[in-house]
Protein backbone atom coordinates (compact mmCIF):
# COMPACT_ATOMS: atom_id res chain seq x y z
CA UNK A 1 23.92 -1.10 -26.67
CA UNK A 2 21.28 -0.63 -23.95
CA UNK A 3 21.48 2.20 -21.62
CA UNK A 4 21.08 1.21 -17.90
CA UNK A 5 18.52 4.10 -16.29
CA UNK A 6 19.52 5.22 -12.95
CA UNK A 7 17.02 4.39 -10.01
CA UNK A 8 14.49 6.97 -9.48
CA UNK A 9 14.49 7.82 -5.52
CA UNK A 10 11.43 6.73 -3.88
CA UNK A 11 8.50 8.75 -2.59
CA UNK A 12 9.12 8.91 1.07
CA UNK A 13 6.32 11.48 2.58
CA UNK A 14 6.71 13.34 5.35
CA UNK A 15 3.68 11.84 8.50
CA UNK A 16 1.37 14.58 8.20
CA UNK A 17 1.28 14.17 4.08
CA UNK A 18 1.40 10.08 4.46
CA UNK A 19 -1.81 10.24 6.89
CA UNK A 20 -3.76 12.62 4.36
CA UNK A 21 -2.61 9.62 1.77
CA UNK A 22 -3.66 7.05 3.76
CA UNK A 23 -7.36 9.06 4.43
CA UNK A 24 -7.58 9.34 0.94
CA UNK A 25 -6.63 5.86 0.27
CA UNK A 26 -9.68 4.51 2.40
CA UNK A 27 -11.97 7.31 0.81
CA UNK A 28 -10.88 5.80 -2.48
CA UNK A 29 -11.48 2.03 -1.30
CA UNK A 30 -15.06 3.09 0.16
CA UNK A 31 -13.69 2.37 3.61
CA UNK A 32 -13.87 -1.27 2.85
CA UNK A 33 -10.61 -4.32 3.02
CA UNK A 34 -9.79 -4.89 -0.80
CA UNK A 35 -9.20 -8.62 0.20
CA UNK A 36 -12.55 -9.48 1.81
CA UNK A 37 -14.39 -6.67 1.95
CA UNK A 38 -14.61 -6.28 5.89
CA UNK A 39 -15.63 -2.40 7.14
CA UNK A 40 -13.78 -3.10 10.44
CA UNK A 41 -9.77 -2.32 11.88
CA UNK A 42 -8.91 -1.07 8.50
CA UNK A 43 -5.57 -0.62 7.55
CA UNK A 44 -3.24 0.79 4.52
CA UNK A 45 -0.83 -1.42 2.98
CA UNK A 46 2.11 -0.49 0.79
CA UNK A 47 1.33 -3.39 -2.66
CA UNK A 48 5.60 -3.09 -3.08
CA UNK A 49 7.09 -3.06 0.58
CA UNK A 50 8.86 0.15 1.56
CA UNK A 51 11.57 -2.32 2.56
CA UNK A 52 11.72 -2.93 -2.05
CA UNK A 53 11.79 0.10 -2.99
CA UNK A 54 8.26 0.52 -2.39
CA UNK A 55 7.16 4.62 -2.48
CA UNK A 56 4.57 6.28 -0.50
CA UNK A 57 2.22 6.93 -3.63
CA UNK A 58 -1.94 6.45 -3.84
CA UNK A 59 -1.26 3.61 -6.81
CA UNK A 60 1.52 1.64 -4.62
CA UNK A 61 -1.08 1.91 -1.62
CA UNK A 62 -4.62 -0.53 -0.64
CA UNK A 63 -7.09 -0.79 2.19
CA UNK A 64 -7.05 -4.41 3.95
CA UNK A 65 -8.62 -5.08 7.17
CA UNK A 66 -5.78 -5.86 10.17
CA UNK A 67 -6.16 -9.54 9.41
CA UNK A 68 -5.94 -9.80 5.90
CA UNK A 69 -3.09 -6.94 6.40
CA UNK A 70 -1.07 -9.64 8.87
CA UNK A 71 -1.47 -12.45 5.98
CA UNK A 72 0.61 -10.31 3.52
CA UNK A 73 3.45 -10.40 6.17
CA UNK A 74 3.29 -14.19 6.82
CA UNK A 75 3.19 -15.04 2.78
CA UNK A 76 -0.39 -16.02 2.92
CA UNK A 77 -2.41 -13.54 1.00
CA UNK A 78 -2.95 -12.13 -2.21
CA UNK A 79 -1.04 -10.76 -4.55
CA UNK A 80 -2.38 -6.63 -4.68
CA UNK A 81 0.23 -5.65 -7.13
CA UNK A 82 -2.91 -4.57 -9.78
């Protein structure tokens, strides 16, 4: 018989924590889009959408410049899931 785990709550920070996250996201991604390597109107990106389940943690997060960051949303760009 398999045994059905219960769903773990996501990681939902608080803003303050989510904007130190989101500094140390870009720190991590040398201030640079992970799509096309722009330095410019840089953005964080959650790789699972809040809206699935998606937490606030450093692994589910990437930096992508505003345009490559709008392609995600209109089912045009990559897939950052790792």
């Amino acid at each position: 018989m398999t045994c059905v785990r219960p769903k773990q709550p996501r990681l939902q920070l608080d803003p303050e924590r989510y904007e130190q996250l989101c500094n140390q996201v870009l720190r991590r991604d040398c201030w640079r889009c992970q799509s096309c390597g722009r330095r410019s109107n840089l953005e964080v990106h959650h790789k699972e959408f809040r809206s699935h389940s998606g937490d606030d943690s450093e692994e589910n997060l990437i930096t992508l410049c505003h345009a490559c960051h709008a392609s995600m949303y209109h089912g045009r760009g990559d897939d950052f899931s790792g």
